[in-house]
C-alpha atoms as a PDB file:
ATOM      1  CA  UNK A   1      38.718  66.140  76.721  1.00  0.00           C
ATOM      2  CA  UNK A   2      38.493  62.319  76.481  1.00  0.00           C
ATOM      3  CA  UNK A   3      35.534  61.433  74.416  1.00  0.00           C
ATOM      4  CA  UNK A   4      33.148  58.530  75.740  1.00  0.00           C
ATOM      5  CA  UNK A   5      31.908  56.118  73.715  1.00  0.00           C
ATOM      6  CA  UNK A   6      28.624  54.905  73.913  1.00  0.00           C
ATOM      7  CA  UNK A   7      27.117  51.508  73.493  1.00  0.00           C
ATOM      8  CA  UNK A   8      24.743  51.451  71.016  1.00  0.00           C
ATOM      9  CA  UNK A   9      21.998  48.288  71.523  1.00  0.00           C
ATOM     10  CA  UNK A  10      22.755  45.806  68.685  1.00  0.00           C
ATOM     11  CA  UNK A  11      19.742  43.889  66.871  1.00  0.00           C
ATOM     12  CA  UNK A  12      19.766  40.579  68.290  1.00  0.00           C
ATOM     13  CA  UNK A  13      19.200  39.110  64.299  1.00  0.00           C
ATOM     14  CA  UNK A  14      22.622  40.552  63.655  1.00  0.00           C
ATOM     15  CA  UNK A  15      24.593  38.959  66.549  1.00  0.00           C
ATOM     16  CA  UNK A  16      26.999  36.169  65.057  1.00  0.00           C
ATOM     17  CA  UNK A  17      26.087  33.210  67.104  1.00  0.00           C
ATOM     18  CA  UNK A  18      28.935  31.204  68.220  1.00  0.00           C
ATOM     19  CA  UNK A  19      28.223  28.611  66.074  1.00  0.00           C
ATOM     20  CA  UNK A  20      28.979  30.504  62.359  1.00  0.00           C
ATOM     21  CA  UNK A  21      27.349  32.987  60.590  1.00  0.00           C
ATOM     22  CA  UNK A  22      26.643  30.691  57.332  1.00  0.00           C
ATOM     23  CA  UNK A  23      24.841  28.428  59.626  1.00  0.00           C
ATOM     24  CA  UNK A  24      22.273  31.431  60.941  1.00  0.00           C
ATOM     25  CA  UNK A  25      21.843  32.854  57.758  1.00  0.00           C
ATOM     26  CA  UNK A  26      20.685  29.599  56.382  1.00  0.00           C
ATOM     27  CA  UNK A  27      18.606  28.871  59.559  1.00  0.00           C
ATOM     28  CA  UNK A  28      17.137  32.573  59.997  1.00  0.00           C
ATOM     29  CA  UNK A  29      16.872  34.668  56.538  1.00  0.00           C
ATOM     30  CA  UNK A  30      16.580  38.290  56.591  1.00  0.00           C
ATOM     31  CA  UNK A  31      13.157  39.315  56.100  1.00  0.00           C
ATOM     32  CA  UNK A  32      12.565  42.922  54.536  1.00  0.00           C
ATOM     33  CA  UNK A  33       9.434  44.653  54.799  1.00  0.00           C
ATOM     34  CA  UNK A  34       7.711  44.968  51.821  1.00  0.00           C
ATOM     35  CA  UNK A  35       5.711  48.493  50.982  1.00  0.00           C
ATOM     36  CA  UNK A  36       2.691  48.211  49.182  1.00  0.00           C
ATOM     37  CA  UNK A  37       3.259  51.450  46.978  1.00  0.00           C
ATOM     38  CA  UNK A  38       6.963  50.167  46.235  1.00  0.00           C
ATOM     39  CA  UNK A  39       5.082  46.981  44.765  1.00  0.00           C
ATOM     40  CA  UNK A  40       2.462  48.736  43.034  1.00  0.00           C
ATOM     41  CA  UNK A  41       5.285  50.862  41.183  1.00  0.00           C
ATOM     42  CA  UNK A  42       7.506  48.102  40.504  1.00  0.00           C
ATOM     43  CA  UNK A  43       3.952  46.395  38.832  1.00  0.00           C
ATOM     44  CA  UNK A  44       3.574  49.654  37.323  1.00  0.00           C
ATOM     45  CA  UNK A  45       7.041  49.851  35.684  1.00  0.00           C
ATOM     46  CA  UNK A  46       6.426  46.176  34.660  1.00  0.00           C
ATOM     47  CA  UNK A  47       3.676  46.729  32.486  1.00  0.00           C
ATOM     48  CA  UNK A  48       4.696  50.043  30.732  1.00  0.00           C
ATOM     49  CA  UNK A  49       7.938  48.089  29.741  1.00  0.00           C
ATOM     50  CA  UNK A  50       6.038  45.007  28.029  1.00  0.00           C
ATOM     51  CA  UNK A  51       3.831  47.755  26.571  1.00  0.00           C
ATOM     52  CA  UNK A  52       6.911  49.322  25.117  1.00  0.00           C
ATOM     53  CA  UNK A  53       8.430  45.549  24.359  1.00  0.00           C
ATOM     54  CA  UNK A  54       5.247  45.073  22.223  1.00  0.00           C
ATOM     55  CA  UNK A  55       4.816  48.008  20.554  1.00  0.00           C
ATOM     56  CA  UNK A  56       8.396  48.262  19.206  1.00  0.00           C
ATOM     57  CA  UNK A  57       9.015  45.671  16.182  1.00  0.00           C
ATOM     58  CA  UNK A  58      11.601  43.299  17.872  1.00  0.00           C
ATOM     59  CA  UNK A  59      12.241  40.012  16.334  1.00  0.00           C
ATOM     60  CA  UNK A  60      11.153  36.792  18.628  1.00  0.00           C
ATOM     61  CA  UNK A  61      13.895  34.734  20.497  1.00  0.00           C
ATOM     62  CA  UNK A  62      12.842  31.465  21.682  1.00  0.00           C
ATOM     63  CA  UNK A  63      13.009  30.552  25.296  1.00  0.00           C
ATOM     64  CA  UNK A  64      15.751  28.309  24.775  1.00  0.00           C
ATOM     65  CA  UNK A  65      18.280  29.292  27.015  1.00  0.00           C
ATOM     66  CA  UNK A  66      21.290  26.572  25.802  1.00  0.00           C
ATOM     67  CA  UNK A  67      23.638  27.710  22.920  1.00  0.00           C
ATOM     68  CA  UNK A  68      22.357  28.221  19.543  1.00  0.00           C
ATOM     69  CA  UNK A  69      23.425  25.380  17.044  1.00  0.00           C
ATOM     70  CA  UNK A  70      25.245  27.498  14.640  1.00  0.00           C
ATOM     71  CA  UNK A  71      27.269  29.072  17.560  1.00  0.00           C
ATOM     72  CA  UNK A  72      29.113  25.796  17.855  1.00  0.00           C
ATOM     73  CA  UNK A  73      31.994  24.653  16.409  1.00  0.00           C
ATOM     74  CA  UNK A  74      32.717  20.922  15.363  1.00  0.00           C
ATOM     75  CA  UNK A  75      35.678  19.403  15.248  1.00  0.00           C
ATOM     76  CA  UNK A  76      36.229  17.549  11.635  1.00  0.00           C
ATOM     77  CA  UNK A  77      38.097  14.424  11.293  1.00  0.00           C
ATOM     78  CA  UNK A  78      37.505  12.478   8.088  1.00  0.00           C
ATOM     79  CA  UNK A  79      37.621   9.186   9.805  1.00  0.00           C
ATOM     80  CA  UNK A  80      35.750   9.907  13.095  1.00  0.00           C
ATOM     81  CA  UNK A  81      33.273  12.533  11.947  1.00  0.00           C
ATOM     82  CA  UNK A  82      29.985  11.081  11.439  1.00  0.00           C
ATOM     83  CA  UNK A  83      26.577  12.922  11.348  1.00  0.00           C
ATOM     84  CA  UNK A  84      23.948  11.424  13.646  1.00  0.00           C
ATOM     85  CA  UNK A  85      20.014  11.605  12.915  1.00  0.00           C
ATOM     86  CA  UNK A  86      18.167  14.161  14.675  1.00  0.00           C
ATOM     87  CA  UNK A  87      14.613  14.235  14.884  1.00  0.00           C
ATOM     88  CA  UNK A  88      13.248  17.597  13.594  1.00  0.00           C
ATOM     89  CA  UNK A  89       9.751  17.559  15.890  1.00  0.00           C
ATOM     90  CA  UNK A  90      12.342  16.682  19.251  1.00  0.00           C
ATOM     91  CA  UNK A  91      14.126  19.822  17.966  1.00  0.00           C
ATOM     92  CA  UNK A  92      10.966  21.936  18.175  1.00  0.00           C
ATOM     93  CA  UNK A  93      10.106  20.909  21.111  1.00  0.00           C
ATOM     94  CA  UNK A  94      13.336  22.049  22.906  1.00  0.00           C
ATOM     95  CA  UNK A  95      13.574  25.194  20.825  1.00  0.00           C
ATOM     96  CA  UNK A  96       9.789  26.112  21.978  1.00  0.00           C
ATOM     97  CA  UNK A  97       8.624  26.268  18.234  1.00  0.00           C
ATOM     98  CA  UNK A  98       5.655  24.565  17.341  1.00  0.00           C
ATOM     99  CA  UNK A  99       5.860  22.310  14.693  1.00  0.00           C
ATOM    100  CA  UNK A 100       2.974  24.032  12.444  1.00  0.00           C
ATOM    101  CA  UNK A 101       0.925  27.358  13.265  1.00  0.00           C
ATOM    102  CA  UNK A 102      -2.341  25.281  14.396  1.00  0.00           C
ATOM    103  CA  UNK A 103      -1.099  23.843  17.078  1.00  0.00           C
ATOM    104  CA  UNK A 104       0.418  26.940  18.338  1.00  0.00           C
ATOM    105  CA  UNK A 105      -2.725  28.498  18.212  1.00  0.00           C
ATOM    106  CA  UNK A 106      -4.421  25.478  19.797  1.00  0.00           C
ATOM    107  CA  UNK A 107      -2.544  23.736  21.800  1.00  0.00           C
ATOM    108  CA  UNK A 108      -3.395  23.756  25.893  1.00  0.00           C
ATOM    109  CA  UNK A 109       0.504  23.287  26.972  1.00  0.00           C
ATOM    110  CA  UNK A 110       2.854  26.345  26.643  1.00  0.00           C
ATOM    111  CA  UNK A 111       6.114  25.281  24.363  1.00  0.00           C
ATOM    112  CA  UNK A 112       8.158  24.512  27.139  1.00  0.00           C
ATOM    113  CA  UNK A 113       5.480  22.033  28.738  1.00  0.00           C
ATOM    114  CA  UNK A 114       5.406  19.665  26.008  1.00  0.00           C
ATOM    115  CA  UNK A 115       3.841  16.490  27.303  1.00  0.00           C
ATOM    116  CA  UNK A 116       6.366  13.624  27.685  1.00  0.00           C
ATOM    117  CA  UNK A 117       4.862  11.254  25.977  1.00  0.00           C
ATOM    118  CA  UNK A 118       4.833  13.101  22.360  1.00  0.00           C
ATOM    119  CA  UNK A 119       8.738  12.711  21.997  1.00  0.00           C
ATOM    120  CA  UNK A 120       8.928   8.824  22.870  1.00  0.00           C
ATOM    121  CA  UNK A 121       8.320   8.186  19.322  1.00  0.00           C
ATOM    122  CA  UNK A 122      11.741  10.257  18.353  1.00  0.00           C
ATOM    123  CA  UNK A 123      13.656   8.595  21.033  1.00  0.00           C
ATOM    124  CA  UNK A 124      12.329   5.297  19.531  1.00  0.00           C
ATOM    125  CA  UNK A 125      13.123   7.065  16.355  1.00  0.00           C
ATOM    126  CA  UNK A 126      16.902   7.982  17.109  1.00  0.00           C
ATOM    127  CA  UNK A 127      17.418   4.635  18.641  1.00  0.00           C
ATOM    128  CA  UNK A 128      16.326   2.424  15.664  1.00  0.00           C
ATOM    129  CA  UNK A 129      18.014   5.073  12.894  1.00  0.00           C
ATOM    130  CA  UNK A 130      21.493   4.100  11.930  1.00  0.00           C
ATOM    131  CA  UNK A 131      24.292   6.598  11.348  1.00  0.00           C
ATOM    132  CA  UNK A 132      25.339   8.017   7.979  1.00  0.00           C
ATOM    133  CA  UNK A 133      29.386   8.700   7.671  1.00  0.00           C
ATOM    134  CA  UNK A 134      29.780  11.569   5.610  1.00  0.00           C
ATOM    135  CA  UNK A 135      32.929  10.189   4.063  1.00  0.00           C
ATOM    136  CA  UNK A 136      32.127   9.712   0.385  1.00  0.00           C
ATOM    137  CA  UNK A 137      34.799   6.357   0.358  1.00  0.00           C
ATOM    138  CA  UNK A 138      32.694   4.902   3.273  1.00  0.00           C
ATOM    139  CA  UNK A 139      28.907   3.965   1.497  1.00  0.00           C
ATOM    140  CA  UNK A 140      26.170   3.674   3.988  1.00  0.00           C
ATOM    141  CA  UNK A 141      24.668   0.308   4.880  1.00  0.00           C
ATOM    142  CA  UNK A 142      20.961   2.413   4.010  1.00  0.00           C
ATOM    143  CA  UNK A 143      22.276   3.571   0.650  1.00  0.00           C
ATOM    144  CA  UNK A 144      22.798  -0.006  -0.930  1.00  0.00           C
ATOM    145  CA  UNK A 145      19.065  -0.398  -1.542  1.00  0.00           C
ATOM    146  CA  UNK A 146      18.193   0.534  -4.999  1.00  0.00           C
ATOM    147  CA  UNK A 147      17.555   4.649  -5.222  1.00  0.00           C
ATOM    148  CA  UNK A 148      13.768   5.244  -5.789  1.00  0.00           C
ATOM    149  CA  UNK A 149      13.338   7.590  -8.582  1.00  0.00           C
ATOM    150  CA  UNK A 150      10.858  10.737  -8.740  1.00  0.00           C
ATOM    151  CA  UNK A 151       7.899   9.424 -10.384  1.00  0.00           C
ATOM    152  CA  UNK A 152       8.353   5.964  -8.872  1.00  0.00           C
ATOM    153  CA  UNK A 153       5.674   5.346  -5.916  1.00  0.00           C
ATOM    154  CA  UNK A 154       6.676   2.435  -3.718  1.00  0.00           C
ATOM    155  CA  UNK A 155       4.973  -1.536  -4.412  1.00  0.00           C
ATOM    156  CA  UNK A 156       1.694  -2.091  -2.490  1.00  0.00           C
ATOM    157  CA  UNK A 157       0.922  -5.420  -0.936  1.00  0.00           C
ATOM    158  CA  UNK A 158      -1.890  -6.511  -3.640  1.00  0.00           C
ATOM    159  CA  UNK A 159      -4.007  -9.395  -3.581  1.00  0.00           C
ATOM    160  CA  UNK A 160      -3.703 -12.017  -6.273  1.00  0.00           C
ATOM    161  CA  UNK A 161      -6.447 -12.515  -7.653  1.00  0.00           C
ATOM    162  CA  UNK A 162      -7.504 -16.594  -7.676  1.00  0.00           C
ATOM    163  CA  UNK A 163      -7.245 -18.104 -11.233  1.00  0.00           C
ATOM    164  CA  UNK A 164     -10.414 -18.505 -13.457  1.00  0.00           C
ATOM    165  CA  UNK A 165     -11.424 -21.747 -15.023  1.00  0.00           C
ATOM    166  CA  UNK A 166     -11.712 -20.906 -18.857  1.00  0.00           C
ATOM    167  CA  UNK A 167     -14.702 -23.507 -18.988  1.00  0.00           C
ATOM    168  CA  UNK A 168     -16.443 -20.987 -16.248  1.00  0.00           C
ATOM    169  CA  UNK A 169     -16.540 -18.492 -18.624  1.00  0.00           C
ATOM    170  CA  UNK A 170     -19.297 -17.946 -20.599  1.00  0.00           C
ATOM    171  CA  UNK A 171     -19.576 -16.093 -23.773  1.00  0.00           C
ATOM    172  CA  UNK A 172     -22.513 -14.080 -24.586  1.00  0.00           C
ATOM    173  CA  UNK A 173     -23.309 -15.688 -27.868  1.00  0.00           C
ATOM    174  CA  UNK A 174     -26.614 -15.269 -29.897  1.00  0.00           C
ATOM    175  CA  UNK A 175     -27.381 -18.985 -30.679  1.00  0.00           C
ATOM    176  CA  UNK A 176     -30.337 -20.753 -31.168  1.00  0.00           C
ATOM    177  CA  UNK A 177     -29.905 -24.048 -32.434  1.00  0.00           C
ATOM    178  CA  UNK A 178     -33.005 -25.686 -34.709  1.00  0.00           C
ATOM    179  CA  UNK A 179     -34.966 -27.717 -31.641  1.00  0.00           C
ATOM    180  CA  UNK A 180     -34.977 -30.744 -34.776  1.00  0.00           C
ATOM    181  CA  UNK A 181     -31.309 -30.551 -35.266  1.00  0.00           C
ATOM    182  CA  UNK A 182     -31.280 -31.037 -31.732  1.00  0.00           C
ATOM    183  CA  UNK A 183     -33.393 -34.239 -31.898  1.00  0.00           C
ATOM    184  CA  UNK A 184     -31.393 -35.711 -34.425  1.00  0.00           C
ATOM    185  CA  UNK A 185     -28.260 -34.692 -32.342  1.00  0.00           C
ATOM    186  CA  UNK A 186     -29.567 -36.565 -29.083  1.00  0.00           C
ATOM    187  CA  UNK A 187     -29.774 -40.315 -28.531  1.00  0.00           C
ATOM    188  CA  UNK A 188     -33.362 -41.202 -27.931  1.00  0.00           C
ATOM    189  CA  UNK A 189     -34.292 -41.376 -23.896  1.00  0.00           C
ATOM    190  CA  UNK A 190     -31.443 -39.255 -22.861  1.00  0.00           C
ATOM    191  CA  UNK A 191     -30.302 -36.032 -22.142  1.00  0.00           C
ATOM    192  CA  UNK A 192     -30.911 -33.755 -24.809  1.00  0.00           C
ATOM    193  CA  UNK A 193     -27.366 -32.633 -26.888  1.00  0.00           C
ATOM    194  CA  UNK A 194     -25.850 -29.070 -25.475  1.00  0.00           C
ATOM    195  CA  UNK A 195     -23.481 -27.828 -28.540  1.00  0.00           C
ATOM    196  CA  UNK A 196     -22.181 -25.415 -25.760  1.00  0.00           C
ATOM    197  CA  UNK A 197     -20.608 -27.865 -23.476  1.00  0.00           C
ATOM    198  CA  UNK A 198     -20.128 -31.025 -24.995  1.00  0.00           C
ATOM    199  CA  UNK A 199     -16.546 -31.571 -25.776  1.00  0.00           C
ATOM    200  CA  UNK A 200     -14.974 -33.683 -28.371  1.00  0.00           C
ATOM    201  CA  UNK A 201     -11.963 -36.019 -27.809  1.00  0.00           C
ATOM    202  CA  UNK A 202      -9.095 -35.846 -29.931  1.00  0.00           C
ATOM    203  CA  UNK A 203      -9.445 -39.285 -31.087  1.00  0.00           C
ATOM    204  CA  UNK A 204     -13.471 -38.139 -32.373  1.00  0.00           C
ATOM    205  CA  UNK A 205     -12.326 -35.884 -34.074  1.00  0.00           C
ATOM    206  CA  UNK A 206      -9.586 -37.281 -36.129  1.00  0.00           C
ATOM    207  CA  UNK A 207     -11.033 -37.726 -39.650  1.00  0.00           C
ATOM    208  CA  UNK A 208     -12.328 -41.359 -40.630  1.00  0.00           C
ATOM    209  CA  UNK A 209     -11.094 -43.405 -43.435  1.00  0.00           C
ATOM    210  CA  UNK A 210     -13.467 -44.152 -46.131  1.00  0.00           C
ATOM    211  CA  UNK A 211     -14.777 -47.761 -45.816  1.00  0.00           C
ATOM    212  CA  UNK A 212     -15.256 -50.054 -48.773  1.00  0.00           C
ATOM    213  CA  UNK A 213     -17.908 -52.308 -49.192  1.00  0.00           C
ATOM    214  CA  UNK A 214     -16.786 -56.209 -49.357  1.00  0.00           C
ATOM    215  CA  UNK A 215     -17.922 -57.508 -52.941  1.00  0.00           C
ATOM    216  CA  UNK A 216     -21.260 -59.295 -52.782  1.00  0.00           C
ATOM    217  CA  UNK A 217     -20.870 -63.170 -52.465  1.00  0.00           C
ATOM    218  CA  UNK A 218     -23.382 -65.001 -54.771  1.00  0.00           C
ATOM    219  CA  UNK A 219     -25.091 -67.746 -53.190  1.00  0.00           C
ATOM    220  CA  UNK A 220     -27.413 -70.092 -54.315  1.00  0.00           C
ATOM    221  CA  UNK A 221     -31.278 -70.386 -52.983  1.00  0.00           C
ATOM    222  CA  UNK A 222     -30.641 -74.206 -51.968  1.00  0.00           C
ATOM    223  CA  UNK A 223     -27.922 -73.056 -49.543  1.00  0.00           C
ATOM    224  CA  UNK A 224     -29.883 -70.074 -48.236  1.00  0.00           C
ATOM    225  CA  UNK A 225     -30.654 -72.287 -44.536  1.00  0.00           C
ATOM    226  CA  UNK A 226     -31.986 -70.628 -41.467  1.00  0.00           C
ATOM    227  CA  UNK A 227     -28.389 -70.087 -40.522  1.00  0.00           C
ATOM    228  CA  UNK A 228     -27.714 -68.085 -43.365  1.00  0.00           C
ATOM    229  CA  UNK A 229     -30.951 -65.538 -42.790  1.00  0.00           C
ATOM    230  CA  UNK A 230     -29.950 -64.958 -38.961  1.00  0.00           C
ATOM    231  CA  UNK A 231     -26.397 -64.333 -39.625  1.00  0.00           C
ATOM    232  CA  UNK A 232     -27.541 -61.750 -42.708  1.00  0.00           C
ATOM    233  CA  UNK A 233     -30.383 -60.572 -39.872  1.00  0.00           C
ATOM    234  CA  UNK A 234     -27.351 -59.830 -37.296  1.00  0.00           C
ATOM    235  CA  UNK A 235     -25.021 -58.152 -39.895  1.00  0.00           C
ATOM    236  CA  UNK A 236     -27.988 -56.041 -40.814  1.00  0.00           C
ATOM    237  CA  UNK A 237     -28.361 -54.820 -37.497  1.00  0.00           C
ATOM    238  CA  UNK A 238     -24.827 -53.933 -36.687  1.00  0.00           C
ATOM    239  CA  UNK A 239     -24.283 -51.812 -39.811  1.00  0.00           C
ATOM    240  CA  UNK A 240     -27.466 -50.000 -39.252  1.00  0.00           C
ATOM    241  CA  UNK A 241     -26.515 -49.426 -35.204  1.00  0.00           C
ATOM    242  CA  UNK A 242     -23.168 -48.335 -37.069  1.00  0.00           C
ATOM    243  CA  UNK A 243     -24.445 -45.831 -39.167  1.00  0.00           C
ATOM    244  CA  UNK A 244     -26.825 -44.219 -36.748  1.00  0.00           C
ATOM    245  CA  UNK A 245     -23.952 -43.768 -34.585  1.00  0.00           C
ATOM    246  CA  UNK A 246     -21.831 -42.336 -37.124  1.00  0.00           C
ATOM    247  CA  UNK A 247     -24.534 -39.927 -38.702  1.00  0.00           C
ATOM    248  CA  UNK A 248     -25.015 -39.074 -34.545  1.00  0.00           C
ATOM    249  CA  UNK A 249     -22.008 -37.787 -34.023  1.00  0.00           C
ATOM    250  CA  UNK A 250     -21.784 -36.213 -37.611  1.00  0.00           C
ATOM    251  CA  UNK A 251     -24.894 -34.075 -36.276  1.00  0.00           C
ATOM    252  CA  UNK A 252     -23.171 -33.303 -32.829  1.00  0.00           C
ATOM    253  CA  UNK A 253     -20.082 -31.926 -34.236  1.00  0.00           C
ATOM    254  CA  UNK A 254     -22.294 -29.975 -37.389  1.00  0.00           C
ATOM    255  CA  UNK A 255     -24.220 -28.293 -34.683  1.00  0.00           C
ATOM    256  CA  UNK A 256     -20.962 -27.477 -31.873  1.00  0.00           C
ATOM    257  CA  UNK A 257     -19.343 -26.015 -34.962  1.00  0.00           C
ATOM    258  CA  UNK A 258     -22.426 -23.854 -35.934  1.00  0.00           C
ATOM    259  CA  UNK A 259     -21.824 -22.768 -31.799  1.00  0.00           C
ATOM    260  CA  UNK A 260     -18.294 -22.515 -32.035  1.00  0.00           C
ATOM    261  CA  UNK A 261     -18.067 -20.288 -35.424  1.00  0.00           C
ATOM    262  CA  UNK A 262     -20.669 -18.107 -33.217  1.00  0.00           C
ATOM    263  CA  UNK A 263     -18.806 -17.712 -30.211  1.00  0.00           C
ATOM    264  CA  UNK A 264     -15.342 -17.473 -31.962  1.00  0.00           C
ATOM    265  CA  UNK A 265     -17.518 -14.314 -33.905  1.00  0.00           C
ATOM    266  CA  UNK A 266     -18.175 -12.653 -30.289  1.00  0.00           C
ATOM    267  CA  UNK A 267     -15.053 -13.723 -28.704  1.00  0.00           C
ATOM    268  CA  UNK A 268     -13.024 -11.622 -32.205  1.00  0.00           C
ATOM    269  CA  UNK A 269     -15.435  -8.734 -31.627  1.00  0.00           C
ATOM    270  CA  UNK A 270     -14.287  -8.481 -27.683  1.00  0.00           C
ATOM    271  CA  UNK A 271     -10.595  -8.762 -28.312  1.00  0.00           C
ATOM    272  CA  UNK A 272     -10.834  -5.788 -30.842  1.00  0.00           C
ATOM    273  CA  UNK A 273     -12.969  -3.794 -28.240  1.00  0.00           C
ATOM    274  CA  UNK A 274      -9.824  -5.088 -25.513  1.00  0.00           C
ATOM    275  CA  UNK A 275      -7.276  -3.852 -27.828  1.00  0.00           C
ATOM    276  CA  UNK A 276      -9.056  -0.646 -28.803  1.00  0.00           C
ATOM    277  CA  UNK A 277      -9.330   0.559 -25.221  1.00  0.00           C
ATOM    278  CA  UNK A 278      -5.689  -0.688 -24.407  1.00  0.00           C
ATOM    279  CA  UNK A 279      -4.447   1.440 -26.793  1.00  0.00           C
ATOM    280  CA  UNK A 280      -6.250   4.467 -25.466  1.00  0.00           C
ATOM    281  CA  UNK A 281      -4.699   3.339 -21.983  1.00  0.00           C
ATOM    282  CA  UNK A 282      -1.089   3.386 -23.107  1.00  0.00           C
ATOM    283  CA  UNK A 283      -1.350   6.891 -25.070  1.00  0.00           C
ATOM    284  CA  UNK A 284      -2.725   8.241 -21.580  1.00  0.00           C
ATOM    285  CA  UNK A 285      -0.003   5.980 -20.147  1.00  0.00           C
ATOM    286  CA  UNK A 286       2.454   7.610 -22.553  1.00  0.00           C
ATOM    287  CA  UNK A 287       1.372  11.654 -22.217  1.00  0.00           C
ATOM    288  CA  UNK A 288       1.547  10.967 -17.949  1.00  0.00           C
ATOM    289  CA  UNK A 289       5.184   9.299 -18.411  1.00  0.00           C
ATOM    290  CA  UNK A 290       6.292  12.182 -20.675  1.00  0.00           C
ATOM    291  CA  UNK A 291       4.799  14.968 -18.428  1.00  0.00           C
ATOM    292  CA  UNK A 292       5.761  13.606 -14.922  1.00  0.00           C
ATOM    293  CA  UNK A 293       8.569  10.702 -15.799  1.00  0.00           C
ATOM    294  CA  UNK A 294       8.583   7.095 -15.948  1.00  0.00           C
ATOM    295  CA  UNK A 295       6.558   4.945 -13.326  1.00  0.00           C
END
């Protein structure tokens, strides 16, 4: 008995066109019908497994999907190998670990959407770093500069103070000169004499030599003209202008030495006060050094 076949209708979707099957595929997917309660289980199943996931102690991978670091293996040459800076905050950011635990509670972006502009300062970074050889023969163009040791903190740009005028400075000094010594210190219709400014010349100060008197020339009363009284008149008035000037000055100096032995008094009281606190400033100075190292 000769079996018949029989033509069974074929779904038009699986038909191979003429023109290739790749091409139809691509053009017209298969489309499965999806059941709601297969969804709803496969939701189900979902959640019960992260449930699970979290309730088991597992320890956290990062969602770095690359090779590990410490899985690769690097070739060593000692003339080629070098070891190039790496940034350590670009290398949490492509790891997915946050640099410190406030921002990873905080921060709006999830790990792997790290804003773009937060790693242009590493690329700067990595660009402007030189690289280190690791060969000890080879020093490093960086490690020339002088090494900076533990306790040293680095020079800050200070501002130099302008220099002071010592004849600014003025000298709290308890001196009250006698108002008549003054008098007799001052030239008549002028300024009155300041012991604390007025400054002596070297040449003032010099000491004078003593001058003897010429010996007294007798002269008779029939030569004793009208000549002879106006040129005694004149030489009487140039050795009194002479010794008012000298007893002046004699007066000027007397009193700016009074001032001086005053202020040289205050200014011997303030360096011993200076030199009483700088010694309590270098033992502080010495117990920091001994405790934490040299500056």
């Amino acid at each position: 008995m000769e079996k018949m076949s029989r033509q069974l209708p074929l779904n038009p979707t699986f038909i191979p066109p003429p023109y290739g099957v790749l091409r139809s595929l691509l053009e017209n997917p298969l489309k499965l019908p999806l059941h709601p309660e297969d969804a709803f289980s496969k939701e189900k199943d979902k959640g019960k497994k992260l449930d699970d996931e979290s309730s088991s102690p597992t320890v956290p991978q990062s969602a770095f999907l690359g090779p590990t670091l410490w899985d690769k293996t690097l070739p060593y040459d000692g003339d080629t190998f070098q070891l190039e800076y790496m940034d350590l905050e670009e290398f949490l950011s492509e790891n997915g670990i946050p640099p410190s635990p406030s921002q990873h509670d905080h921060s709006p972006h999830p790990p792997g959407l790290q804003p773009a502009s937060s790693t242009a300062p590493s690329v700067m970074d990595l660009s402007s770093r030189a690289t280190a050889p690791l060969h000890p023969g080879i020093p490093s163009p960086n490690c020339m500069q002088s090494p900076i040791r533990p306790g040293q903190l680095l020079p800050a740009n200070r501002n130099t103070p302008s220099p002071i005028d010592p004849d600014t400075i003025q000298v709290p000094v308890g001196y009250e000169p006698d108002p008549a010594d003054l008098a007799l210190s001052s030239i008549p219709g002028q300024e009155m004499f300041d012991p604390r400014k007025r400054k002596f010349s070297e040449e003032e100060l010099k000491p004078q030599p003593m001058i003897k008197k010429a010996r007294k020339v007798f002269i008779p009363d029939d030569l004793k003209d009208d000549k002879y009284w106006a040129r005694r008149r004149k030489n009487n008035m140039a050795a009194k202008r002479s010794r008012d000037a000298r007893r002046l000055k004699e007066n000027q100096i007397a009193i700016r030495a009074s001032f001086l032995e005053k202020e040289n008094s205050a200014l011997r009281q303030e360096v011993a006060d200076l030199r009483k606190e700088l010694g309590k400033c270098k033992n502080i100075l010495a117990k920091y050094e001994a405790r934490h190292g040299p500056l």
